[in-house]
PDB file of N, CA and C in Angstrom:
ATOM      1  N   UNK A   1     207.746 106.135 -53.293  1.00  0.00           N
ATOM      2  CA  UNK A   1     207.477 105.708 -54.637  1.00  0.00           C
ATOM      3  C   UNK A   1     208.194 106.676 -55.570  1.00  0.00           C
ATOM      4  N   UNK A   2     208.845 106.308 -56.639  1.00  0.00           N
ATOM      5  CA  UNK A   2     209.787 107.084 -57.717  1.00  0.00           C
ATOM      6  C   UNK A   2     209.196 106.814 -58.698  1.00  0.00           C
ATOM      7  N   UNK A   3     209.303 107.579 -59.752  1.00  0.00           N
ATOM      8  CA  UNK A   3     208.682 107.558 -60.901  1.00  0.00           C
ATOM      9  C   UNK A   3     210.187 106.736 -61.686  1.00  0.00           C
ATOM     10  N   UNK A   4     209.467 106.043 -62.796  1.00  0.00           N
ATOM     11  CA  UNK A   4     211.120 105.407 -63.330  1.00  0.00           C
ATOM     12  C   UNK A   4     209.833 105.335 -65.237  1.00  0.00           C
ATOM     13  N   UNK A   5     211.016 105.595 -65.452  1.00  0.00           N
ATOM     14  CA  UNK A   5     210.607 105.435 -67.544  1.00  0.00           C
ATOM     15  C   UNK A   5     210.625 104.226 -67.769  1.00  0.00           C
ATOM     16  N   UNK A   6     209.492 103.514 -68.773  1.00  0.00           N
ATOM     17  CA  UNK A   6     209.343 102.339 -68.817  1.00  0.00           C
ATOM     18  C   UNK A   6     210.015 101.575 -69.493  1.00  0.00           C
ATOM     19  N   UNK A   7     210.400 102.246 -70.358  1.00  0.00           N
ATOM     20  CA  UNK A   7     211.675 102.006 -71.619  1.00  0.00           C
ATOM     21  C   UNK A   7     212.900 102.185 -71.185  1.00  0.00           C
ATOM     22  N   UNK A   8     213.192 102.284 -69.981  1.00  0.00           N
ATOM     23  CA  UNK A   8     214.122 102.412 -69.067  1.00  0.00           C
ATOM     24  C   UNK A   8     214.626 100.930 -68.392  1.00  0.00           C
ATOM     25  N   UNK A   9     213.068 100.154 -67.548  1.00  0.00           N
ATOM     26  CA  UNK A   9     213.422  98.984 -67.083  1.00  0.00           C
ATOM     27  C   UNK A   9     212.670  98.007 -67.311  1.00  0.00           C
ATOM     28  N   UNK A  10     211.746  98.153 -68.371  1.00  0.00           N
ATOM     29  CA  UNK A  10     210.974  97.093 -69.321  1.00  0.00           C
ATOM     30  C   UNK A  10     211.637  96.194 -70.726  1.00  0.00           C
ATOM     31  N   UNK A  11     211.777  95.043 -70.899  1.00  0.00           N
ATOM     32  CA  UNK A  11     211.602  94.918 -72.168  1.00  0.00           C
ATOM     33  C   UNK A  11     211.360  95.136 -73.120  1.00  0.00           C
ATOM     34  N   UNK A  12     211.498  95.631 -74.358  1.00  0.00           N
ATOM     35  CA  UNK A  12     211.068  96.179 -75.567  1.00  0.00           C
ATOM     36  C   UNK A  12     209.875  95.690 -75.829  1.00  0.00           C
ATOM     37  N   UNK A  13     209.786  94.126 -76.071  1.00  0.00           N
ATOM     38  CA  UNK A  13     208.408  93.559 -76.099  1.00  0.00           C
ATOM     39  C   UNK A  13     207.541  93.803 -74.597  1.00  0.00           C
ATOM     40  N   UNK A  14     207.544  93.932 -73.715  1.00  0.00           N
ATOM     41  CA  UNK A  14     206.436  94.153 -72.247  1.00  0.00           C
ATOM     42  C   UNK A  14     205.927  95.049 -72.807  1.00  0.00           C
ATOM     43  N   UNK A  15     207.196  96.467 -73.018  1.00  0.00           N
ATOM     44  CA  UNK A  15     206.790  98.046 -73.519  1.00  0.00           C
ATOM     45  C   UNK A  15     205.894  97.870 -74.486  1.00  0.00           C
ATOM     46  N   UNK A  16     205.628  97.450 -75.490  1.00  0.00           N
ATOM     47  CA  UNK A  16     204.760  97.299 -76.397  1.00  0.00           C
ATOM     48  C   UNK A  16     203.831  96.766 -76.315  1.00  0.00           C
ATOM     49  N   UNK A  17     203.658  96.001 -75.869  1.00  0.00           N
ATOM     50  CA  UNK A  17     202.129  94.925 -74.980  1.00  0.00           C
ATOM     51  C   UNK A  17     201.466  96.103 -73.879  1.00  0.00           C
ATOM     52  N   UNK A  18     202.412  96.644 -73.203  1.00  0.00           N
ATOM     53  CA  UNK A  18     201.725  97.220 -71.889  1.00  0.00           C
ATOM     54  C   UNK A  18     201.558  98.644 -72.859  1.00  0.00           C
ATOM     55  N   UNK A  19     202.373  99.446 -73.592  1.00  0.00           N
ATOM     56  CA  UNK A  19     201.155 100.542 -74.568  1.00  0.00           C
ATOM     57  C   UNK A  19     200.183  99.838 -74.926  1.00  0.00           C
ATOM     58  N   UNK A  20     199.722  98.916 -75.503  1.00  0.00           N
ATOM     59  CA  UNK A  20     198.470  98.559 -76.080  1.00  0.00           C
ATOM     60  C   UNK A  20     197.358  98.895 -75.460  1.00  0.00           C
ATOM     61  N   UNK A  21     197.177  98.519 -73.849  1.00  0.00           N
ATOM     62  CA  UNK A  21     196.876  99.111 -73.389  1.00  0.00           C
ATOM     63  C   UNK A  21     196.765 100.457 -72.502  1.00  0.00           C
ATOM     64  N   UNK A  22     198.160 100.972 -72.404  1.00  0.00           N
ATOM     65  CA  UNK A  22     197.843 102.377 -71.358  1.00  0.00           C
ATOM     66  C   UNK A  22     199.199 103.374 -72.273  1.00  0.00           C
ATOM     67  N   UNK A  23     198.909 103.820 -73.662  1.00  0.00           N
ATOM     68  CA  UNK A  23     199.991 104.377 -74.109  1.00  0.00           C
ATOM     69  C   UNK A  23     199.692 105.958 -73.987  1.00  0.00           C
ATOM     70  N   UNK A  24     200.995 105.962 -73.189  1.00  0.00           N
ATOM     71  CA  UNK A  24     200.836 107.936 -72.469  1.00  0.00           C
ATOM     72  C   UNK A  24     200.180 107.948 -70.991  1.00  0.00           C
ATOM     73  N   UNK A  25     200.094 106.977 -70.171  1.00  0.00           N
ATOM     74  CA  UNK A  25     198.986 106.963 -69.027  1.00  0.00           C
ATOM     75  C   UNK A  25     200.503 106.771 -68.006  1.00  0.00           C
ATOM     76  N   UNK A  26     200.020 107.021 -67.019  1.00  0.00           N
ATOM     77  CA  UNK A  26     200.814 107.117 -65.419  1.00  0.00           C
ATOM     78  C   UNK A  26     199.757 105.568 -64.820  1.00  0.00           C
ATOM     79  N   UNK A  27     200.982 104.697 -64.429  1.00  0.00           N
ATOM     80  CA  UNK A  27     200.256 103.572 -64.059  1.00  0.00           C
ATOM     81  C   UNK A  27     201.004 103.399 -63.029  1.00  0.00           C
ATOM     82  N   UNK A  28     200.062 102.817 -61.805  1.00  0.00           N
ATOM     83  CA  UNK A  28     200.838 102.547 -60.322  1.00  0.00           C
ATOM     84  C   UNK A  28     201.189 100.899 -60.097  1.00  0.00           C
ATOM     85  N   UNK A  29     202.147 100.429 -60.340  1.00  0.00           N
ATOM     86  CA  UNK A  29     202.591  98.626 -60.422  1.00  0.00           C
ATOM     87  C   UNK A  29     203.008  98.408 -58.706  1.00  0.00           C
ATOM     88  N   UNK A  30     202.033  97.853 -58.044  1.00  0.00           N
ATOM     89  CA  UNK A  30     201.836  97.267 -56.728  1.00  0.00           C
ATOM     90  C   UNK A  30     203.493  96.316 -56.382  1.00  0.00           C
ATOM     91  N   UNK A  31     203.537  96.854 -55.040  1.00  0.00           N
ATOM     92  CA  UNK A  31     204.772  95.441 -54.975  1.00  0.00           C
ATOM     93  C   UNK A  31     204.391  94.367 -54.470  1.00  0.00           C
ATOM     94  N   UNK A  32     205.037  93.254 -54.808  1.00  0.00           N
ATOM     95  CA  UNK A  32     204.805  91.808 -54.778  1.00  0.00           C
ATOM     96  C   UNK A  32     204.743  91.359 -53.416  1.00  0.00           C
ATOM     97  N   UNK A  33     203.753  91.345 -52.609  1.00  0.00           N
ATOM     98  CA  UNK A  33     203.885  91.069 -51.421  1.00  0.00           C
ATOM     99  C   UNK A  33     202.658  89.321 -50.727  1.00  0.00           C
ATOM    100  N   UNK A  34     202.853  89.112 -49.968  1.00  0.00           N
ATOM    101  CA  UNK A  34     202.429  87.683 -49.686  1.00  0.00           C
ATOM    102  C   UNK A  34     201.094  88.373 -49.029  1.00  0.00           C
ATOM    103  N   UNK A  35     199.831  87.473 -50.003  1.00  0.00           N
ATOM    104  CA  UNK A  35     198.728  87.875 -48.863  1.00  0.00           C
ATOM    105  C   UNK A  35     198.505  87.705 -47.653  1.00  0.00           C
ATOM    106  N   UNK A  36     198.202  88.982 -46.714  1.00  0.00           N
ATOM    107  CA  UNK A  36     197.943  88.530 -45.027  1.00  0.00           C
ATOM    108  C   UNK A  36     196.949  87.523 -44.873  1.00  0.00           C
ATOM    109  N   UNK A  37     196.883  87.233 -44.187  1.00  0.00           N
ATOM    110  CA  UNK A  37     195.976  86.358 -43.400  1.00  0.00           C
ATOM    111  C   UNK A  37     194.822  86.526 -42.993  1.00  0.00           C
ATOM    112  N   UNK A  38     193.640  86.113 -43.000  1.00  0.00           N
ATOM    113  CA  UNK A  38     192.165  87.018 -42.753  1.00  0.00           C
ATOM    114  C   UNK A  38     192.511  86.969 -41.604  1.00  0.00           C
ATOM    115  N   UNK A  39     191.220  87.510 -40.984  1.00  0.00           N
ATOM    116  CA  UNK A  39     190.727  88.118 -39.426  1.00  0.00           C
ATOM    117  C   UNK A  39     190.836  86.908 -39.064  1.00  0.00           C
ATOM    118  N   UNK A  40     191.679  86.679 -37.896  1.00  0.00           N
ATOM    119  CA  UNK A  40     191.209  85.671 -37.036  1.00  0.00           C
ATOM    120  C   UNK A  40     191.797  84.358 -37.224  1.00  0.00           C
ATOM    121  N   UNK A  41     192.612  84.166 -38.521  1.00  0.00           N
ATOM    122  CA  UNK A  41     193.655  82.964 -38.986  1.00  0.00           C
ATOM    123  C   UNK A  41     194.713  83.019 -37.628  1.00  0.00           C
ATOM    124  N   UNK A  42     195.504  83.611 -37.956  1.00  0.00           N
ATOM    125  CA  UNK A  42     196.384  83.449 -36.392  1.00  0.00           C
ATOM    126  C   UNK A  42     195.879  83.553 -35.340  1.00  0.00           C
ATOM    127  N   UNK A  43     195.250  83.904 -34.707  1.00  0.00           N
ATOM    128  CA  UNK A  43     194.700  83.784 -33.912  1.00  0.00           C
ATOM    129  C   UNK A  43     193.854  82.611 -33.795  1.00  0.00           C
ATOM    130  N   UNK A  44     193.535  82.193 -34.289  1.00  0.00           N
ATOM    131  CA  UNK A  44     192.255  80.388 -34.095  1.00  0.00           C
ATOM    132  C   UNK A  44     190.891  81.272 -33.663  1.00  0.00           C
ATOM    133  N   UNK A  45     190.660  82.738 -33.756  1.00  0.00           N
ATOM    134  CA  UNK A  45     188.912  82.952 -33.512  1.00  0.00           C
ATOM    135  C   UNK A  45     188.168  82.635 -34.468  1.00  0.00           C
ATOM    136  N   UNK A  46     188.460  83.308 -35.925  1.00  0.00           N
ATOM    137  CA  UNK A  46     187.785  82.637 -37.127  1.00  0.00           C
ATOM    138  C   UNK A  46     187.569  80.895 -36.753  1.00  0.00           C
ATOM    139  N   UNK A  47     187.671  80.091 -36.547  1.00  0.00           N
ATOM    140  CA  UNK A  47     187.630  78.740 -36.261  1.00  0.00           C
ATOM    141  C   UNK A  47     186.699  78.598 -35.283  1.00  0.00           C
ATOM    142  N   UNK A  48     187.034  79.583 -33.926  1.00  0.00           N
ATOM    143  CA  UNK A  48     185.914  79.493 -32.763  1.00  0.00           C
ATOM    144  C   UNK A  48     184.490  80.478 -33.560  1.00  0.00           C
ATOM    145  N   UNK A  49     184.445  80.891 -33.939  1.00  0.00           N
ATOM    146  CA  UNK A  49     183.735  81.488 -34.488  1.00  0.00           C
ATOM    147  C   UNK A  49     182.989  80.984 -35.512  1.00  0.00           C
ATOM    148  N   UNK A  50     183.421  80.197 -36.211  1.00  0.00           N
ATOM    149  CA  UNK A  50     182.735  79.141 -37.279  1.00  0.00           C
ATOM    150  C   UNK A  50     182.556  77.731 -36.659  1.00  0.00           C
ATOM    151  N   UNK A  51     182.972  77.485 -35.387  1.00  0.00           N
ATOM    152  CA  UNK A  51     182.251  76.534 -35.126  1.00  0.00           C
ATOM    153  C   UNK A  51     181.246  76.615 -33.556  1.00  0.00           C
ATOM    154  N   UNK A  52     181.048  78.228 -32.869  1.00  0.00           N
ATOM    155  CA  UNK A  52     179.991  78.229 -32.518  1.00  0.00           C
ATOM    156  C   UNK A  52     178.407  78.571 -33.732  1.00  0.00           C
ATOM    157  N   UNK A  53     179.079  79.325 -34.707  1.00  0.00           N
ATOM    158  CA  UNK A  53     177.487  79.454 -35.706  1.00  0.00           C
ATOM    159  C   UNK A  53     177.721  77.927 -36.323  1.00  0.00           C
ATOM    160  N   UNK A  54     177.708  77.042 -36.305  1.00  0.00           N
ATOM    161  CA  UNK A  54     177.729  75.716 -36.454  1.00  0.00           C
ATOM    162  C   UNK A  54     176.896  75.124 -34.836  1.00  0.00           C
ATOM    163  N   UNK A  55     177.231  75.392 -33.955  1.00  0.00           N
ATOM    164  CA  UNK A  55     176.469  75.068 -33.333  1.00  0.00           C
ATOM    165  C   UNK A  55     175.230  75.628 -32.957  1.00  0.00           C
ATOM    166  N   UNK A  56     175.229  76.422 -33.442  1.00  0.00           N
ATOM    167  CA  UNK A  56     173.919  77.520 -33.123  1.00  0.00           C
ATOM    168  C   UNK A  56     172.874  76.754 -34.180  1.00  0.00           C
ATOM    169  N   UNK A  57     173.366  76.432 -35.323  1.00  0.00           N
ATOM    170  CA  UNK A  57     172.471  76.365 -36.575  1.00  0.00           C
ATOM    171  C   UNK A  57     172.258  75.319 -35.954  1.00  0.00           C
ATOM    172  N   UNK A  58     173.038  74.272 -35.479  1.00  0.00           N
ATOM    173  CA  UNK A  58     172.651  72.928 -34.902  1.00  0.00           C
ATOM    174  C   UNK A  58     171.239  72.770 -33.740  1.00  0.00           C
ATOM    175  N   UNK A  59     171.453  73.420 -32.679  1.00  0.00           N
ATOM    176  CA  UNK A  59     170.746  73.930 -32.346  1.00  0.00           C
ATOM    177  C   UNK A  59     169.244  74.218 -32.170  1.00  0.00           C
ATOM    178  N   UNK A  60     169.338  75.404 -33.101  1.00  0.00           N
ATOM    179  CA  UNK A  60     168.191  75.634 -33.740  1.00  0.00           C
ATOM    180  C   UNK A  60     167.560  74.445 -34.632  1.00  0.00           C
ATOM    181  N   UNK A  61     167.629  74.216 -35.756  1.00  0.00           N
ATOM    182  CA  UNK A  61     167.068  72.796 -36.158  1.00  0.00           C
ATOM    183  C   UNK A  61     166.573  71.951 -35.231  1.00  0.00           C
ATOM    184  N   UNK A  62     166.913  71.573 -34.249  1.00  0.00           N
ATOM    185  CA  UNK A  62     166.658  70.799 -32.824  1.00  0.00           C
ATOM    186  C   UNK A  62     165.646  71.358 -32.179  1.00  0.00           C
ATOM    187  N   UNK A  63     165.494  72.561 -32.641  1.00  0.00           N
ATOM    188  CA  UNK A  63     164.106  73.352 -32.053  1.00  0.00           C
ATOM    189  C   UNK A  63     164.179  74.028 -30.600  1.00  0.00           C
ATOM    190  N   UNK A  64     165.506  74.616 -30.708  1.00  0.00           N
ATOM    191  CA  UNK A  64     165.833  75.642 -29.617  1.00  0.00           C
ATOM    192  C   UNK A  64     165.477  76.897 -30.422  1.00  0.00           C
ATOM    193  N   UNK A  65     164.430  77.683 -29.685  1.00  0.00           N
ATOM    194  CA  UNK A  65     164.610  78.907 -29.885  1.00  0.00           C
ATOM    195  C   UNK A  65     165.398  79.967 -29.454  1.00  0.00           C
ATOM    196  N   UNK A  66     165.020  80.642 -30.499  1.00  0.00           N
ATOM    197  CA  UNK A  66     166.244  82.114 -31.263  1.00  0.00           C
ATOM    198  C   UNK A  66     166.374  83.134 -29.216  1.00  0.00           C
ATOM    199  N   UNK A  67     165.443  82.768 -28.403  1.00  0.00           N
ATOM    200  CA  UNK A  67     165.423  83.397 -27.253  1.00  0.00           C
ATOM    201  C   UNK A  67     166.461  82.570 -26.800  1.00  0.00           C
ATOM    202  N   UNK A  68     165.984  81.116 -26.515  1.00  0.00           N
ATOM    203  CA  UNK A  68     167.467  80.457 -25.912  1.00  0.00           C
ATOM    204  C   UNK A  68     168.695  80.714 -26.036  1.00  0.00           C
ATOM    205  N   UNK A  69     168.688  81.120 -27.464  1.00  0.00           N
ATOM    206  CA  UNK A  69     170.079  80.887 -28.299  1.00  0.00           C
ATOM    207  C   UNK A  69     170.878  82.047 -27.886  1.00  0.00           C
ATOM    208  N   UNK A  70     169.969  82.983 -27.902  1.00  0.00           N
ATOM    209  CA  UNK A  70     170.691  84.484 -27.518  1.00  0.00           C
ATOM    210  C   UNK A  70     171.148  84.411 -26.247  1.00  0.00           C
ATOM    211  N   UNK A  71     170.168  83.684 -25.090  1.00  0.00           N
ATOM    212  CA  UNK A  71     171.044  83.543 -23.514  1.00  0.00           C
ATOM    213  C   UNK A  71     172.252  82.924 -23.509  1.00  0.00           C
ATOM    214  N   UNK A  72     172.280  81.359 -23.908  1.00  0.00           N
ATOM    215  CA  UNK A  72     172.947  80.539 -24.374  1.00  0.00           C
ATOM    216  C   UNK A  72     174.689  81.524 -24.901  1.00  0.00           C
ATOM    217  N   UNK A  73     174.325  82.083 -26.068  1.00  0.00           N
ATOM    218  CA  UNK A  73     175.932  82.476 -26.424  1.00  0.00           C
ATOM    219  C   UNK A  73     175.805  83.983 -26.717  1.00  0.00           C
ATOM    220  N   UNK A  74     175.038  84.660 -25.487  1.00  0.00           N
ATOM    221  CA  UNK A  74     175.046  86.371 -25.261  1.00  0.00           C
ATOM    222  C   UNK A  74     175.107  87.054 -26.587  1.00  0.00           C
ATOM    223  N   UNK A  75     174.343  86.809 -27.534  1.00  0.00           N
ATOM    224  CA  UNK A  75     174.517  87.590 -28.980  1.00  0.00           C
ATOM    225  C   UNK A  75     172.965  88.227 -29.139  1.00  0.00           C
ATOM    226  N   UNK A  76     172.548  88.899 -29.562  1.00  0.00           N
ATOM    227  CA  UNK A  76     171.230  89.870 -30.029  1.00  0.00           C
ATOM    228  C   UNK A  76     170.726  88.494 -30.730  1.00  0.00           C
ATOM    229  N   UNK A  77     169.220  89.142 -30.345  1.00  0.00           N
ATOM    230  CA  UNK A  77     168.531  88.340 -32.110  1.00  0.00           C
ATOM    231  C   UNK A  77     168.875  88.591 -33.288  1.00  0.00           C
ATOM    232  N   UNK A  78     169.441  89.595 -33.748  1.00  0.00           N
ATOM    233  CA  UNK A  78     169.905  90.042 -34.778  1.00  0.00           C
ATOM    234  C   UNK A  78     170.898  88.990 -35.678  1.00  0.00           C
ATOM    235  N   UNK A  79     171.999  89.391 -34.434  1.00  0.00           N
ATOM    236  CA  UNK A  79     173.162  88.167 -34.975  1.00  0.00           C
ATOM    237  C   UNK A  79     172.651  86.977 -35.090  1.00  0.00           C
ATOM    238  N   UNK A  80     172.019  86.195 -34.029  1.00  0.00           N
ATOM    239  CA  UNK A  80     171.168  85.154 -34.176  1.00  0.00           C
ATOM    240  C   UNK A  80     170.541  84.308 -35.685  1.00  0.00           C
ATOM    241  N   UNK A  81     169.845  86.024 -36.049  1.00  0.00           N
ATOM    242  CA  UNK A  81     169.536  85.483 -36.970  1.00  0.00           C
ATOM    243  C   UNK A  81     169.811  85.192 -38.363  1.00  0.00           C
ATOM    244  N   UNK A  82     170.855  86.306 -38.302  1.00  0.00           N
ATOM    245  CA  UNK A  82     172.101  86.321 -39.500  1.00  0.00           C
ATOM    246  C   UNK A  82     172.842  84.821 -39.659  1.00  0.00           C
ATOM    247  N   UNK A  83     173.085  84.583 -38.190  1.00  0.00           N
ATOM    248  CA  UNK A  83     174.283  83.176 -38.659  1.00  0.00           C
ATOM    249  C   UNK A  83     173.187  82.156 -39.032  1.00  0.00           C
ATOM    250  N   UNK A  84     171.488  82.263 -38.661  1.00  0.00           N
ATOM    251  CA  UNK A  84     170.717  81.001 -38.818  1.00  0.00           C
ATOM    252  C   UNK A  84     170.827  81.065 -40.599  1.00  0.00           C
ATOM    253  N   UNK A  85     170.911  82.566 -41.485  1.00  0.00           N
ATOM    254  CA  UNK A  85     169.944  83.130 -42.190  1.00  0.00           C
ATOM    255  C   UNK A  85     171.011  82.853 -43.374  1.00  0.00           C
ATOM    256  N   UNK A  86     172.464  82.691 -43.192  1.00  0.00           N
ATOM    257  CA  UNK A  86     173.742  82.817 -43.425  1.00  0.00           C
ATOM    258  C   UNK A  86     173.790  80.857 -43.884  1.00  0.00           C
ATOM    259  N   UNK A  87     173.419  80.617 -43.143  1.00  0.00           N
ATOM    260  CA  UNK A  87     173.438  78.865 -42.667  1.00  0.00           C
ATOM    261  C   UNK A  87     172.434  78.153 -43.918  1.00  0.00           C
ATOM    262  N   UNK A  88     171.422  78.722 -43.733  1.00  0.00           N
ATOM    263  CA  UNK A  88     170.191  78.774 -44.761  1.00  0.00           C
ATOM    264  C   UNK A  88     170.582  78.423 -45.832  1.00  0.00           C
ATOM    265  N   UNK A  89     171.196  79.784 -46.255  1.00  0.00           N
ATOM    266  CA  UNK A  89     171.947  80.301 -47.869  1.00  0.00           C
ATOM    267  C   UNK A  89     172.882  79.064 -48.304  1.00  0.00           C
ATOM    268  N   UNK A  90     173.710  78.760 -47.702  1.00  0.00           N
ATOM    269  CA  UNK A  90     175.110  78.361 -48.053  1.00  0.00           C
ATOM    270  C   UNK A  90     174.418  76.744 -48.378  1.00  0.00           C
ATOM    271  N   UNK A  91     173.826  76.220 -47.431  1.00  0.00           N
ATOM    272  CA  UNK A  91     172.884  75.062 -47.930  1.00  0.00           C
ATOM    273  C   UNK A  91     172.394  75.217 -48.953  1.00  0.00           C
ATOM    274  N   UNK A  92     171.589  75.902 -48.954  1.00  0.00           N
ATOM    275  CA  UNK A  92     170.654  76.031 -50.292  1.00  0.00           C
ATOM    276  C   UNK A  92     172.402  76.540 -51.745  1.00  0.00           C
ATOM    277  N   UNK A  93     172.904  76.762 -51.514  1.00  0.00           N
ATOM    278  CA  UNK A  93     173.979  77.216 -52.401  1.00  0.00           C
ATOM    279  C   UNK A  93     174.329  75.652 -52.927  1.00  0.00           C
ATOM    280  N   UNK A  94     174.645  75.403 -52.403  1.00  0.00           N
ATOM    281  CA  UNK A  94     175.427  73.299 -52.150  1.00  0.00           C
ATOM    282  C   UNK A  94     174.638  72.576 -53.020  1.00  0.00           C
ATOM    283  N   UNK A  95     172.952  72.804 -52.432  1.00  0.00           N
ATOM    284  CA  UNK A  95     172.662  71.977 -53.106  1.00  0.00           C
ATOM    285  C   UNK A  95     171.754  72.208 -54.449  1.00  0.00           C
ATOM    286  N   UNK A  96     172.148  73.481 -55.082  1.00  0.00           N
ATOM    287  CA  UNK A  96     172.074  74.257 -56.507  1.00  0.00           C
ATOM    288  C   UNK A  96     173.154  73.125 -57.310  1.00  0.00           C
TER     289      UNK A  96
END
């Protein structure tokens, strides 16, 4: 990273808009880069992953218990109950 004067490779008008806000300040301008991809986009797990807690929530409603569920797809009660608890929310979000 190089330091460069703004009045150097700014516009006269930017320069004056961008003092308005930061006049005399050291500001760090990010480079333009393409957002990555979440966890699990290339790969297709995000997908397996959203559609076993889809089946879990399924599941459950059906009146499998949270013991089954944990043999069923080897996860704690914990997680269990996060994706039921997670599942809950997002419903109740929808239909706000």
């Amino acid at each position: 990273m190089t330091y460069k004067n703004a009045r150097e490779v700014l516009p006269p008008e930017l320069l004056k808009e961008v003092q308005r806000y930061l006049c005399g300040e050291i500001i760090y301008i990010p480079k333009e880069i393409e957002q990555k991809a979440c966890w699990g986009q290339i790969s297709g797990l995000r997908e397996q992953v959203t559609l076993r807690n889809s089946d879990i929530c399924q599941m459950y409603r059906q009146g499998i218990g949270i013991h089954s569920l944990m043999d069923a797809f080897c996860l704690s009660e914990a997680s269990i109950r996060k994706i039921i608890y997670a599942s809950k929310q997002a419903a109740e979000a929808v239909n706000e």
